[in-house]
N, C-alpha and C. Protein backbone atom coordinates (compact mmCIF):
# COMPACT_ATOMS: atom_id res chain seq x y z
N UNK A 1 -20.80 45.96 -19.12
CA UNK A 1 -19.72 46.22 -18.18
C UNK A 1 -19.61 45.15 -17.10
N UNK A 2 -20.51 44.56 -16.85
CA UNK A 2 -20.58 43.44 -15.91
C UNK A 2 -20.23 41.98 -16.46
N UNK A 3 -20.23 41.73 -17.27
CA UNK A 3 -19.68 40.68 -18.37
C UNK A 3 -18.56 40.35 -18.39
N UNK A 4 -17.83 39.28 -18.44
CA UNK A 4 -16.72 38.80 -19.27
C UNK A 4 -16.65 38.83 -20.81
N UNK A 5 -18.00 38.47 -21.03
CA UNK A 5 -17.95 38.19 -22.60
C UNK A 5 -18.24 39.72 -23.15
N UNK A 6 -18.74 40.82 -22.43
CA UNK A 6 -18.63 42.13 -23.32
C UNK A 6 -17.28 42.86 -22.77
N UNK A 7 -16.80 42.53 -21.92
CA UNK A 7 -14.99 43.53 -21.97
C UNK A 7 -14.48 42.98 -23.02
N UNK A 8 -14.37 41.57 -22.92
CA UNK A 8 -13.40 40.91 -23.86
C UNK A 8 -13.79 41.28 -25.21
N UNK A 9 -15.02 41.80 -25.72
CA UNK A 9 -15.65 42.04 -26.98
C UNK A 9 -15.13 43.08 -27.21
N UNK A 10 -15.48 44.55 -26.25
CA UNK A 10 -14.83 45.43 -26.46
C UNK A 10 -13.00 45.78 -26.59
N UNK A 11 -12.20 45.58 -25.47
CA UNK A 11 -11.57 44.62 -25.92
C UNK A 11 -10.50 44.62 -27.34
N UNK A 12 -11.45 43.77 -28.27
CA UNK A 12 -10.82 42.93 -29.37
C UNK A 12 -11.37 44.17 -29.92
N UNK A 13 -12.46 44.57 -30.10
CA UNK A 13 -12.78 45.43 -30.91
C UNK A 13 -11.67 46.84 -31.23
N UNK A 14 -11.14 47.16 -29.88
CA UNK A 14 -10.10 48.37 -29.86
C UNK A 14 -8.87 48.04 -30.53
N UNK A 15 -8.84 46.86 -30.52
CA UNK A 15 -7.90 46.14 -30.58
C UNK A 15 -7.40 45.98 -32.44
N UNK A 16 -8.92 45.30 -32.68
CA UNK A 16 -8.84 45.95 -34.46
C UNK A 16 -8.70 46.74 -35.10
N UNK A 17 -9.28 47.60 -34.23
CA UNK A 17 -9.54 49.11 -35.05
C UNK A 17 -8.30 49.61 -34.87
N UNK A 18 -7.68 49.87 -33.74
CA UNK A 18 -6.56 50.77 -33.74
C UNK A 18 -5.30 50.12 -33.27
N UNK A 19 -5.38 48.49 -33.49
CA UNK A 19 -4.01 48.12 -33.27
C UNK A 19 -3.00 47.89 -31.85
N UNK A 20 -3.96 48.78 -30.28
CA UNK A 20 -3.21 48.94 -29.69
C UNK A 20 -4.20 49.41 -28.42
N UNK A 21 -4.01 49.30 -27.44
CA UNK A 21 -4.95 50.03 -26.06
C UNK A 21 -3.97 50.36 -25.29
N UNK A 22 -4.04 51.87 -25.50
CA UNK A 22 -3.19 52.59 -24.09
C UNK A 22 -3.94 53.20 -22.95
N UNK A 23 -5.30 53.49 -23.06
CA UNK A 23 -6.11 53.79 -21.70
C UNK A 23 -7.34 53.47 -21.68
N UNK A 24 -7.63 53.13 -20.51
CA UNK A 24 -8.87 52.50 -20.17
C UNK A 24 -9.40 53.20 -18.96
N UNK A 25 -10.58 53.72 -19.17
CA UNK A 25 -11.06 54.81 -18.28
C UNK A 25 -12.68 53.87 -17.83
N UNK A 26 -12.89 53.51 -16.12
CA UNK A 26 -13.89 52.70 -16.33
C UNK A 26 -14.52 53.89 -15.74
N UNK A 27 -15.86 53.84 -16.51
CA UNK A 27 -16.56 55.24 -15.86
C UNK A 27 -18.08 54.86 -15.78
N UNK A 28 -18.34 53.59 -16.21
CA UNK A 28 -19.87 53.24 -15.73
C UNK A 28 -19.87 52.97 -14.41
N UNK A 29 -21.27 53.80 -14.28
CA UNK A 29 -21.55 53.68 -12.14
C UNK A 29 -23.45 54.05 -12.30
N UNK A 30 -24.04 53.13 -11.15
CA UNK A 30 -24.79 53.61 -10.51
C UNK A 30 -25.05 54.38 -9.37
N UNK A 31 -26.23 54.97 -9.24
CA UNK A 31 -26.73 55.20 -7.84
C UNK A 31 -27.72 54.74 -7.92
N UNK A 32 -27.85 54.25 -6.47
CA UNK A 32 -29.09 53.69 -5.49
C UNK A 32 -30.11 54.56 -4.97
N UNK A 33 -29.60 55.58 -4.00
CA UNK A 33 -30.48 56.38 -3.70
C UNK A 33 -31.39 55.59 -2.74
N UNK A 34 -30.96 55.11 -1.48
CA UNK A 34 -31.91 54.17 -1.02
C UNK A 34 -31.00 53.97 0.56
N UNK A 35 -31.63 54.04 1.49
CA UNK A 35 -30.98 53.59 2.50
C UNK A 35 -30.43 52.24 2.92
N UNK A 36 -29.86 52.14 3.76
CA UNK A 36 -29.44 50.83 4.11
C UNK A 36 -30.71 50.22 4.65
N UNK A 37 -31.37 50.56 5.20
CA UNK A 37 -32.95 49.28 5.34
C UNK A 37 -33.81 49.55 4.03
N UNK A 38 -33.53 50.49 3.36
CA UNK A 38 -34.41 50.01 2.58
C UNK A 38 -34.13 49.36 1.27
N UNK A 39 -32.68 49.32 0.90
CA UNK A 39 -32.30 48.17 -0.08
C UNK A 39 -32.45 46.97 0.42
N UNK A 40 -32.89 46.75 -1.18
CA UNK A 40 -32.89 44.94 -1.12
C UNK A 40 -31.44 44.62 -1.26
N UNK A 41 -31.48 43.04 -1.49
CA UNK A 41 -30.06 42.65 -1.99
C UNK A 41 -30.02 42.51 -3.22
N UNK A 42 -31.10 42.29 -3.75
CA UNK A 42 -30.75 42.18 -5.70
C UNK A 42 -30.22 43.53 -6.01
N UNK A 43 -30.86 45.12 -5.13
CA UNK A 43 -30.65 45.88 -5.67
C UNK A 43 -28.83 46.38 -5.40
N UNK A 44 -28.44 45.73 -3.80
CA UNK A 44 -26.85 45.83 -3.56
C UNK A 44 -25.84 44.69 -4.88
N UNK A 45 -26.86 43.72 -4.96
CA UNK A 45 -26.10 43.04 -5.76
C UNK A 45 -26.03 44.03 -7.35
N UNK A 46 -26.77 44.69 -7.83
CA UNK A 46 -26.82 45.38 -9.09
C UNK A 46 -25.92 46.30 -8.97
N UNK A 47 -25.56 46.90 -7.65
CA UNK A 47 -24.98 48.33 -7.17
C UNK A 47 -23.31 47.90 -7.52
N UNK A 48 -23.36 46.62 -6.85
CA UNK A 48 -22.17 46.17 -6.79
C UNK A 48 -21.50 45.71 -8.45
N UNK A 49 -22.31 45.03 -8.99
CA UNK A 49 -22.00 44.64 -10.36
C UNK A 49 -21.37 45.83 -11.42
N UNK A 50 -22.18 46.94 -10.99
CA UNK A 50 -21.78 47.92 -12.25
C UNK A 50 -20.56 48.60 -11.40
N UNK A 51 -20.70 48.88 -10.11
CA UNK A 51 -19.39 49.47 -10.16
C UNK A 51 -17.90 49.23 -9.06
N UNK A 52 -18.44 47.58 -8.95
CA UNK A 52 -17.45 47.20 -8.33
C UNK A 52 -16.55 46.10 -8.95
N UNK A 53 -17.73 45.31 -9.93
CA UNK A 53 -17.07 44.34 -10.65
C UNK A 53 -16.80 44.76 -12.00
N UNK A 54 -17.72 45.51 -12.57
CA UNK A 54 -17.23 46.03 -13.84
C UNK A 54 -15.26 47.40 -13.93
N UNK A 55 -15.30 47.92 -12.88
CA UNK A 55 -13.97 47.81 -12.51
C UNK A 55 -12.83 46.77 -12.85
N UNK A 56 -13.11 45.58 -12.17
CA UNK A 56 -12.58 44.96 -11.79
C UNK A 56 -12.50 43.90 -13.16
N UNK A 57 -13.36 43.94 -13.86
CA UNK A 57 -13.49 43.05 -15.17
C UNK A 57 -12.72 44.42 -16.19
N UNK A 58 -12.78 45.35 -16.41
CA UNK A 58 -12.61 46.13 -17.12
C UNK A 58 -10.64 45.79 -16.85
N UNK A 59 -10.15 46.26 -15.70
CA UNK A 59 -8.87 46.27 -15.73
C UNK A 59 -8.24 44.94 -15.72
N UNK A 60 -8.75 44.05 -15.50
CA UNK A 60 -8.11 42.37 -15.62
C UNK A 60 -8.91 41.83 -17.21
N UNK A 61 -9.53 41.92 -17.77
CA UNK A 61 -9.69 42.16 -19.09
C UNK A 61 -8.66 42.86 -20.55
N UNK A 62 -8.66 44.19 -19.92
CA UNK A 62 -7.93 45.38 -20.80
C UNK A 62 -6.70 44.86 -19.98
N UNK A 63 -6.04 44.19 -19.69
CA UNK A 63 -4.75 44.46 -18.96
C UNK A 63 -3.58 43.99 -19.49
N UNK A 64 -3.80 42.94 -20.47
CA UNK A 64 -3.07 42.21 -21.69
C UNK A 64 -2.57 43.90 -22.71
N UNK A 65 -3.32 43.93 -23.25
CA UNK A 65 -3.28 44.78 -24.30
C UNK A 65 -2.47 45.70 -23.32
N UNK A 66 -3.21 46.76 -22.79
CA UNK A 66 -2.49 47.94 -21.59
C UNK A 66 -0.73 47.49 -21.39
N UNK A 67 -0.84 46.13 -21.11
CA UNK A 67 0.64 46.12 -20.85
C UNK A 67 1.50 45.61 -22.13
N UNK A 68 1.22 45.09 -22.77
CA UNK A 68 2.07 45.40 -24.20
C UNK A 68 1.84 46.47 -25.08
N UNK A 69 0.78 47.19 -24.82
CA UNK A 69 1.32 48.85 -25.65
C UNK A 69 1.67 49.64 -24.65
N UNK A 70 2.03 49.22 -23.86
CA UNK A 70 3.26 50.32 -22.33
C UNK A 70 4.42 50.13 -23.04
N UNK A 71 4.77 48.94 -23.37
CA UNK A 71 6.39 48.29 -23.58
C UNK A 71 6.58 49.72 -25.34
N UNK A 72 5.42 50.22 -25.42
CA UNK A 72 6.14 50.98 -26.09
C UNK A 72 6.12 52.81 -26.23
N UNK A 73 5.69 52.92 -25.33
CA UNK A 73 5.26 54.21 -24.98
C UNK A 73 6.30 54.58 -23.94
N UNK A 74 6.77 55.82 -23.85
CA UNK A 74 7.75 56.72 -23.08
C UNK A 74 7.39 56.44 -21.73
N UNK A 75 5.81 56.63 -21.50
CA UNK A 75 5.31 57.03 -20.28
C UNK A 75 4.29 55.76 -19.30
N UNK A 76 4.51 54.76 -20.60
CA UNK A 76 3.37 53.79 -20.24
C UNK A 76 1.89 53.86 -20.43
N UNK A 77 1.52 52.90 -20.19
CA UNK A 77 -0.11 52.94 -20.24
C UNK A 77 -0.96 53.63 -18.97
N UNK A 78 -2.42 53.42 -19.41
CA UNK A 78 -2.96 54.56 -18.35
C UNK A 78 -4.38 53.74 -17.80
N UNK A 79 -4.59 53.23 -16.27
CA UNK A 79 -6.40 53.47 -16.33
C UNK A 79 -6.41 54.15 -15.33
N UNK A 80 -7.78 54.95 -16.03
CA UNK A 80 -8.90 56.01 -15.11
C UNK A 80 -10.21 55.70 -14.30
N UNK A 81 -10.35 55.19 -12.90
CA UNK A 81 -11.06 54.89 -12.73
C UNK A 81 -11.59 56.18 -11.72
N UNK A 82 -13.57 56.07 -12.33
CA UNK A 82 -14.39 57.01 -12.03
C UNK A 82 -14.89 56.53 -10.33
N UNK A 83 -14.41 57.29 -9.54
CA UNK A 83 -14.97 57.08 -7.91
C UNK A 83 -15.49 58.49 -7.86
N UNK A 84 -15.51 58.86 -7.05
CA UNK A 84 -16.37 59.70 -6.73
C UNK A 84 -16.19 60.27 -4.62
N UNK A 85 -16.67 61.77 -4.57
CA UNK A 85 -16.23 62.35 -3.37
C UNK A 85 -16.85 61.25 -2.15
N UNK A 86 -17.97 60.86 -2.52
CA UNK A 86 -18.48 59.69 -1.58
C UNK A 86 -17.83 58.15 -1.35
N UNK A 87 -16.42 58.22 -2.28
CA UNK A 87 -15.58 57.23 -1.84
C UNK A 87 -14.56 58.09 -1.16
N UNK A 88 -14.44 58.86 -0.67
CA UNK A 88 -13.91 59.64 0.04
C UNK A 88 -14.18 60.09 1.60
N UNK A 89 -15.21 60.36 1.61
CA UNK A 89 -15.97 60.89 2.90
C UNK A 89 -17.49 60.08 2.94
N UNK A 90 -18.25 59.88 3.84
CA UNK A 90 -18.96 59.41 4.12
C UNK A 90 -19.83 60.09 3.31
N UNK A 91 -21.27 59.59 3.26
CA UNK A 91 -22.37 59.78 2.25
C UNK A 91 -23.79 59.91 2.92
N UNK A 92 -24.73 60.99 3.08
CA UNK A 92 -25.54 60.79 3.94
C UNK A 92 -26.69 60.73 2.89
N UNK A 93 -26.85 60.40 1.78
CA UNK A 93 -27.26 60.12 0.87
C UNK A 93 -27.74 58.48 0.32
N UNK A 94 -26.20 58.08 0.42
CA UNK A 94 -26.70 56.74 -0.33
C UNK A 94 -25.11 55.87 0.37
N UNK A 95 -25.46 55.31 1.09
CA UNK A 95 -23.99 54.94 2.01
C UNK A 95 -23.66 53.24 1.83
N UNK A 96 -24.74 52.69 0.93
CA UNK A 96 -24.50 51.87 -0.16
C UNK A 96 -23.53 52.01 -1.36
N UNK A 97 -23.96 53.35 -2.31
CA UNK A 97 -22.95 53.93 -3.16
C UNK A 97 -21.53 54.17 -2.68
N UNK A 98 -21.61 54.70 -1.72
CA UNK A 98 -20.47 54.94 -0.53
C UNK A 98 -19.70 53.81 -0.79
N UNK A 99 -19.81 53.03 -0.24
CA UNK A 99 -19.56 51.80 -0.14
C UNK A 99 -18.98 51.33 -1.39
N UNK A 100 -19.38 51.12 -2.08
CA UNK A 100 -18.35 50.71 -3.54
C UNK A 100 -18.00 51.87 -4.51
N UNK A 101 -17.73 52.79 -3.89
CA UNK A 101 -16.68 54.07 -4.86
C UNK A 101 -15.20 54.27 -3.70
N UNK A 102 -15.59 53.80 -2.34
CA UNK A 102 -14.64 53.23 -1.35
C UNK A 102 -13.42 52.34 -2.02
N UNK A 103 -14.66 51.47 -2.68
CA UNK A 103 -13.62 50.28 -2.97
C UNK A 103 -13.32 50.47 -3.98
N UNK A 104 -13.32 51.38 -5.10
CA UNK A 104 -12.92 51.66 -5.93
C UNK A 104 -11.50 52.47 -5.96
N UNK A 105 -11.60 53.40 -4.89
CA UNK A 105 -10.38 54.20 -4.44
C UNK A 105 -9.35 53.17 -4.10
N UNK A 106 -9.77 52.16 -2.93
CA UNK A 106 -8.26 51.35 -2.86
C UNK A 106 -8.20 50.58 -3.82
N UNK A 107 -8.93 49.82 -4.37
CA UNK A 107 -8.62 49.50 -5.55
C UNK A 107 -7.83 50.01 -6.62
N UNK A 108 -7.99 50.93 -6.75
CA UNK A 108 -7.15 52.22 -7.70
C UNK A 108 -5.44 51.90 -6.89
N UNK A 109 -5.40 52.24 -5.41
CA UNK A 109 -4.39 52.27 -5.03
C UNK A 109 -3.45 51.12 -5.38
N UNK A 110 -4.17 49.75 -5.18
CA UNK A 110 -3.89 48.59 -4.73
C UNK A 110 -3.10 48.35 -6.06
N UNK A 111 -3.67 48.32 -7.35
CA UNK A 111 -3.88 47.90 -8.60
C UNK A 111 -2.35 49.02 -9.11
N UNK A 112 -2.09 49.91 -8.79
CA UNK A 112 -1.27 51.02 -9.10
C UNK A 112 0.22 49.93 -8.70
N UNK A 113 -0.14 50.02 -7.29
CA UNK A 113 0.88 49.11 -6.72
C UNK A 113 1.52 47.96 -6.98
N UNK A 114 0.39 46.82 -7.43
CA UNK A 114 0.57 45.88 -8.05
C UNK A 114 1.36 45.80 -9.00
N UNK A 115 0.59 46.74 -10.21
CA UNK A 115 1.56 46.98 -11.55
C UNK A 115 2.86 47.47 -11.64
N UNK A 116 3.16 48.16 -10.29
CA UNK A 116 4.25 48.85 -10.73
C UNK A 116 5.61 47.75 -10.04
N UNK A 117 5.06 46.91 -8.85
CA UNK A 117 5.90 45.98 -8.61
C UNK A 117 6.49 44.80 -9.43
N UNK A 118 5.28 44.59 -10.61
CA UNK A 118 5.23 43.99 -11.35
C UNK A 118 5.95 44.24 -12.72
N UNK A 119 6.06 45.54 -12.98
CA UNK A 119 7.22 46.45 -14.36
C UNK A 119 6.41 46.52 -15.03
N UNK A 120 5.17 46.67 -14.99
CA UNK A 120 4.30 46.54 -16.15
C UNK A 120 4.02 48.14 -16.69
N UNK A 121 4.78 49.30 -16.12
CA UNK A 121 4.47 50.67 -16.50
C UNK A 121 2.67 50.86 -16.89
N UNK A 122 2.12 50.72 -15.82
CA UNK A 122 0.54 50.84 -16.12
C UNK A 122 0.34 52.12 -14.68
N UNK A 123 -0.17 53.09 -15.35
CA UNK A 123 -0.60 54.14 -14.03
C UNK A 123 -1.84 54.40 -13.74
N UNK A 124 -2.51 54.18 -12.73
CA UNK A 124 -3.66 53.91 -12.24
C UNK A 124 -4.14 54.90 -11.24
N UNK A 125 -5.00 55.97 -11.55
CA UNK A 125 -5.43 56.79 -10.79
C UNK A 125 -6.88 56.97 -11.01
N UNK A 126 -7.50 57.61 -10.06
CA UNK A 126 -8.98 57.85 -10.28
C UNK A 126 -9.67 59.50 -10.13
N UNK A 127 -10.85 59.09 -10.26
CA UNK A 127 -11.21 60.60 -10.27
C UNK A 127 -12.16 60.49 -9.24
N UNK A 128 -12.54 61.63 -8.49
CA UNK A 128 -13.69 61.89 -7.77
C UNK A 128 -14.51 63.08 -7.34
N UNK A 129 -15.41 62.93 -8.49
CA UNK A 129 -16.61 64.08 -8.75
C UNK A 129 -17.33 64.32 -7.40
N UNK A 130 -17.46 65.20 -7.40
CA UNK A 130 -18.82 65.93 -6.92
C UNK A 130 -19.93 65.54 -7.18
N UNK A 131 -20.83 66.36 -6.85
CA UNK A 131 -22.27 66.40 -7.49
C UNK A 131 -22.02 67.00 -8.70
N UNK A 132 -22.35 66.46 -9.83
CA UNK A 132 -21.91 67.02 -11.10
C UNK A 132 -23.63 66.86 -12.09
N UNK A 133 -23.82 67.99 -13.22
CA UNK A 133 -25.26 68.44 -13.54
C UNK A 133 -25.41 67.46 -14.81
N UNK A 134 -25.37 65.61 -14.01
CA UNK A 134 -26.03 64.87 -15.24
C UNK A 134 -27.25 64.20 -14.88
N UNK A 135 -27.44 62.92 -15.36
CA UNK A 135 -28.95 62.27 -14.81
C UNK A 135 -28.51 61.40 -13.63
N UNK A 136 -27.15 61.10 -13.46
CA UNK A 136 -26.98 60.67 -11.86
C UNK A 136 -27.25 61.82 -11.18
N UNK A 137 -26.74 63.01 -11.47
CA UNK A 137 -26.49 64.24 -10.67
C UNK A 137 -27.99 64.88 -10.16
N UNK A 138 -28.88 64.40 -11.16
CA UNK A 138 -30.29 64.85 -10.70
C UNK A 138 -30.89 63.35 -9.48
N UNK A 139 -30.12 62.60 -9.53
CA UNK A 139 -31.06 61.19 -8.95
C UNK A 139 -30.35 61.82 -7.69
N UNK A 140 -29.18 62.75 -7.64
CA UNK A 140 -28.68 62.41 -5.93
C UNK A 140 -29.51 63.73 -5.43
N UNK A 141 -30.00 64.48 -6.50
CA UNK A 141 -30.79 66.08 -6.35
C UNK A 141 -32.00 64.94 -5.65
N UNK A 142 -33.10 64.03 -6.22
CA UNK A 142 -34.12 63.82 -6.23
C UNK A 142 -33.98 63.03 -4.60
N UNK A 143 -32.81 62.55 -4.29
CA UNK A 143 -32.70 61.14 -3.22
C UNK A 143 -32.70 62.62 -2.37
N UNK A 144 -31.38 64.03 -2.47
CA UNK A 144 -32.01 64.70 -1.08
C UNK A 144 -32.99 65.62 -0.89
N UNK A 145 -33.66 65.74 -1.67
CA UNK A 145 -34.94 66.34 -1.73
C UNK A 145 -35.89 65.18 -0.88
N UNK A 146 -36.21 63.90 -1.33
CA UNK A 146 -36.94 63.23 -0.49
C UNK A 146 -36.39 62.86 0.50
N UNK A 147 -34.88 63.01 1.36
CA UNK A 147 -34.67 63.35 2.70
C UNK A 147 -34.98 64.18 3.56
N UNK A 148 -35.13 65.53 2.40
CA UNK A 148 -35.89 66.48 3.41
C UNK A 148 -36.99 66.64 3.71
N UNK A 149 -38.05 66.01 2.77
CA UNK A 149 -39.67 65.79 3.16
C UNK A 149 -39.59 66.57 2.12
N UNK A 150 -39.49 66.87 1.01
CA UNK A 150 -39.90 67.72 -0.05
C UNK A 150 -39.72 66.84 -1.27
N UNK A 151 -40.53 67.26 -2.64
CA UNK A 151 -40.39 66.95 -3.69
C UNK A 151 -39.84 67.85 -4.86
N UNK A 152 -39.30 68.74 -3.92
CA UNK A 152 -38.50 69.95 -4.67
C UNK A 152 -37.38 69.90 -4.79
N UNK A 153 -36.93 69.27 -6.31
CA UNK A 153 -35.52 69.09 -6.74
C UNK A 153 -34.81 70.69 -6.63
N UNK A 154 -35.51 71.33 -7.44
CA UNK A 154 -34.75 72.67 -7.54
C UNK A 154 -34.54 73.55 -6.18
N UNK A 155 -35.32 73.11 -5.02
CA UNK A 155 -35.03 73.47 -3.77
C UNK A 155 -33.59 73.11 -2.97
N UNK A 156 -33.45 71.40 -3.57
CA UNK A 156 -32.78 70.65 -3.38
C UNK A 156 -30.74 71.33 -3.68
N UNK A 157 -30.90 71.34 -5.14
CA UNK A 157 -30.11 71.87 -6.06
C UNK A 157 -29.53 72.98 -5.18
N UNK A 158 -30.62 74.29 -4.69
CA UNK A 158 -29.87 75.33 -4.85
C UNK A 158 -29.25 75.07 -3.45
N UNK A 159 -29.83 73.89 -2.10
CA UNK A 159 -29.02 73.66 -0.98
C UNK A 159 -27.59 73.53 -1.67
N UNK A 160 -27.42 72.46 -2.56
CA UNK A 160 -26.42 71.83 -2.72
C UNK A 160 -25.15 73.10 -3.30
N UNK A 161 -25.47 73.47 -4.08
CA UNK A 161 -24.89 74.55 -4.40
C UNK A 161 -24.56 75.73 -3.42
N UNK A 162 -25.23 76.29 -2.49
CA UNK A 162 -25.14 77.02 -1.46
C UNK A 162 -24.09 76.28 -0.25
N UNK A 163 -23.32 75.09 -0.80
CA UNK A 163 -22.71 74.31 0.06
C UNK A 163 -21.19 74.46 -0.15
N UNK A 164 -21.49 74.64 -1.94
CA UNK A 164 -19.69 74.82 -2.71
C UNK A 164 -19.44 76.15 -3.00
N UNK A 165 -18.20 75.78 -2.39
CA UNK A 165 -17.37 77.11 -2.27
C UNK A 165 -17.10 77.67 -3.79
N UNK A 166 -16.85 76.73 -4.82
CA UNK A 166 -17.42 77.42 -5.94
C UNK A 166 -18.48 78.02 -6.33
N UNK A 167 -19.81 77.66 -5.96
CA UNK A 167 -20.34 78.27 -5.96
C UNK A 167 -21.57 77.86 -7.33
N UNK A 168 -21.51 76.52 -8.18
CA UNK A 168 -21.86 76.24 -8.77
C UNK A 168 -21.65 74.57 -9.16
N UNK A 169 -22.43 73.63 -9.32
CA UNK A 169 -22.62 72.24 -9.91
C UNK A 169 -21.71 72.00 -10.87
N UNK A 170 -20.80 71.02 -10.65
CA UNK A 170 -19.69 70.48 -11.64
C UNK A 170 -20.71 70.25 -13.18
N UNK A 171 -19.70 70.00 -13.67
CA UNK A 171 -20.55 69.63 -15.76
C UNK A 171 -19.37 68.03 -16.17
N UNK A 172 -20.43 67.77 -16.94
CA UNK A 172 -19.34 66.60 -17.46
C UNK A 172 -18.13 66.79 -18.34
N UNK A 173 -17.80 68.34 -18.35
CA UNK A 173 -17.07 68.67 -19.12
C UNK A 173 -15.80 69.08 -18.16
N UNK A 174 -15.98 69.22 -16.68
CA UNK A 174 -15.45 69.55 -15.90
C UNK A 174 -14.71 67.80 -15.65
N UNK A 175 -15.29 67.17 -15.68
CA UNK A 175 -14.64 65.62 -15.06
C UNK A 175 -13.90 65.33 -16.48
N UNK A 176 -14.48 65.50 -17.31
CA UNK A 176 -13.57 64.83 -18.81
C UNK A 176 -12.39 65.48 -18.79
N UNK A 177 -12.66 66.73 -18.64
CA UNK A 177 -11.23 67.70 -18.38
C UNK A 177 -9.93 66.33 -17.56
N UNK A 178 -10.40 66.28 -16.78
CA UNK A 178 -9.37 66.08 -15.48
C UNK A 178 -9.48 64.24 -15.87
N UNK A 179 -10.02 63.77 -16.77
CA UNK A 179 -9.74 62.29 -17.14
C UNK A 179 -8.56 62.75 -18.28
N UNK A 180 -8.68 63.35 -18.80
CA UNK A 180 -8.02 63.97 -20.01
C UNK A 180 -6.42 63.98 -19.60
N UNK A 181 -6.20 64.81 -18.55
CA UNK A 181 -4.91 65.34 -17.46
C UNK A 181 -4.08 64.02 -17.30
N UNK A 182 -5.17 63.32 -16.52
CA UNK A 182 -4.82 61.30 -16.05
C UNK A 182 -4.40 60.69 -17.12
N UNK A 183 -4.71 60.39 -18.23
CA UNK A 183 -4.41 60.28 -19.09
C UNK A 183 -3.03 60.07 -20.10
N UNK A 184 -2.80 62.03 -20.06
CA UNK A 184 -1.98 62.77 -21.03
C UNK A 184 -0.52 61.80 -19.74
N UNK A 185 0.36 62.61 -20.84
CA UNK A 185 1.91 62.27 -20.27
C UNK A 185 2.26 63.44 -19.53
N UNK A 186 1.06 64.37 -19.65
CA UNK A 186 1.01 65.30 -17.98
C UNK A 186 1.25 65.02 -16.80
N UNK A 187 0.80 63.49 -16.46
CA UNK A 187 0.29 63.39 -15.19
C UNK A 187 1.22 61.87 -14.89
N UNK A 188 2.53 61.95 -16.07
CA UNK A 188 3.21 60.66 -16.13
C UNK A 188 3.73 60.78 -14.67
N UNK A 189 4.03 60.93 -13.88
CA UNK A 189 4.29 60.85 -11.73
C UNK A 189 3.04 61.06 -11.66
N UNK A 190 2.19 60.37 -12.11
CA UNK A 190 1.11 60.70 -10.70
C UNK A 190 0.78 58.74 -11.27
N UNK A 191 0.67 58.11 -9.93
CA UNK A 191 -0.10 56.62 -9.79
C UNK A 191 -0.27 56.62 -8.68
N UNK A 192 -1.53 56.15 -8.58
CA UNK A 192 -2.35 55.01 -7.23
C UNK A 192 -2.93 56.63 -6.78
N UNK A 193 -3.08 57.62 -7.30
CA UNK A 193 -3.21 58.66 -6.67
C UNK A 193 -5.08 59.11 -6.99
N UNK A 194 -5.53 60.05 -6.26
CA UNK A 194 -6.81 60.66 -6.78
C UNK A 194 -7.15 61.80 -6.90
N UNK A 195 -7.60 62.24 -7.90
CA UNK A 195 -7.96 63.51 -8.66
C UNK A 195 -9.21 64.28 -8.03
N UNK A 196 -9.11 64.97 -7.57
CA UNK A 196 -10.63 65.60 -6.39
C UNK A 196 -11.28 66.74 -7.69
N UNK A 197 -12.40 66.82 -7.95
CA UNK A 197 -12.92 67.32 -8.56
C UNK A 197 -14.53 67.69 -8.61
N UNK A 198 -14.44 68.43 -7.07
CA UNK A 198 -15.82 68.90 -6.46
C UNK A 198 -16.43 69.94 -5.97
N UNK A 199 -15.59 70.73 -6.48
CA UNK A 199 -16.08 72.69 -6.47
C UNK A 199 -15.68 72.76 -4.86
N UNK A 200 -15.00 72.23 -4.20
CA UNK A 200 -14.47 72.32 -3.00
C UNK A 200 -15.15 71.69 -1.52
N UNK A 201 -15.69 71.03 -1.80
CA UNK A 201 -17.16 70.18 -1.04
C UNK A 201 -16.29 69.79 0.33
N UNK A 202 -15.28 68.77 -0.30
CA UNK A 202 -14.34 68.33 0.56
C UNK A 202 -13.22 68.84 1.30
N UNK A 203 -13.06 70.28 0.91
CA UNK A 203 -12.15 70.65 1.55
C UNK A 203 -12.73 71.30 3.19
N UNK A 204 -14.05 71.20 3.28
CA UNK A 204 -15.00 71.84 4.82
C UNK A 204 -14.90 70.62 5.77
């Protein structure tokens, strides 16, 4: 994802197989889990690579293809980019991560804008999860557990949960849902816009 030479691979590859690329959903991301004194810079520089430049390589890469299979679609082409509630609101967690799911959101905006000044019918919206129950979702369990002086994830967990008004930890089946929506010719009026998808975290 950080590559030139693997977008462009992937890419060609979609490209063979099915003739055509109508959406591009960039959804690789890290977390850090690390404060601002205590990252290094190799590790901001890694933070940044997967999910600020691989973004950014993913949609100026895929963007050839995206815009000549728009020219034939009703609704145009589609990318989904994965941000997250901590590009939203501040992060008392990891305010590094913060920091480039930020820039992912205007980016989303910026890029929406661009294209559409441009006629290129490309709609660009993003998503932004919650704490959701995968192996990132346990690293942000593990980062506030060792904020609180404990090594108790499941202590951790049930704070977090005792926080949403749902009342329960998003699933990756809950975010695919709502990439799915972005996508479809459901959501053909919606660009530069973002998809909140956090058991209600953000609405307090």
């Amino acid at each position: 994802m950080t590559s030139e030479e693997g977008w462009t691979a992937a890419a060609a590859a979609v490209l063979n197989r099915f003739g055509k690329l109508d959406i591009l959903v960039n959804n690789a991301g890290l977390f850090l889990g690390k404060d601002i004194e205590a990252a290094s810079l190799a590790e901001w520089g890694r933070l940044c690579a997967v999910n600020l430049t691989g973004v950014f390589l993913g949609t100026k890469l895929c963007l050839p293809a995206l815009r000549e299979a728009a020219r034939q679609s009703a609704h145009g082409s589609v990318i989904v980019n994965l941000a997250s509630t901590a590009g939203l609101v501040g992060s008392t967690q990891d305010p590094l991560y913060s920091m480039t799911k930020g820039g992912v959101t205007l980016f989303t905006k910026s890029a929406a804008l661009e294209f559409a000044r441009k006629g290129y019918r490309i709609r660009v919206n993003s998503i932004h999860p919650g704490t959701i129950d995968t192996g990132m979702g346990d690293q942000v369990l593990a980062t506030r557990a060792r904020n609180i002086g404990t090594n108790d994830i499941e202590a951790a967990r049930r704070q977090v949960i005792d926080r949403l008004p749902i009342g329960r930890m998003g699933t990756p089946n809950d975010i695919a849902k709502g990439i799915v929506f972005l996508a479809s010719d459901d959501a053909a009026f919606m660009t530069g816009a973002g998809l909140v998808l956090d058991g209600g975290i953000t609405a307090q």
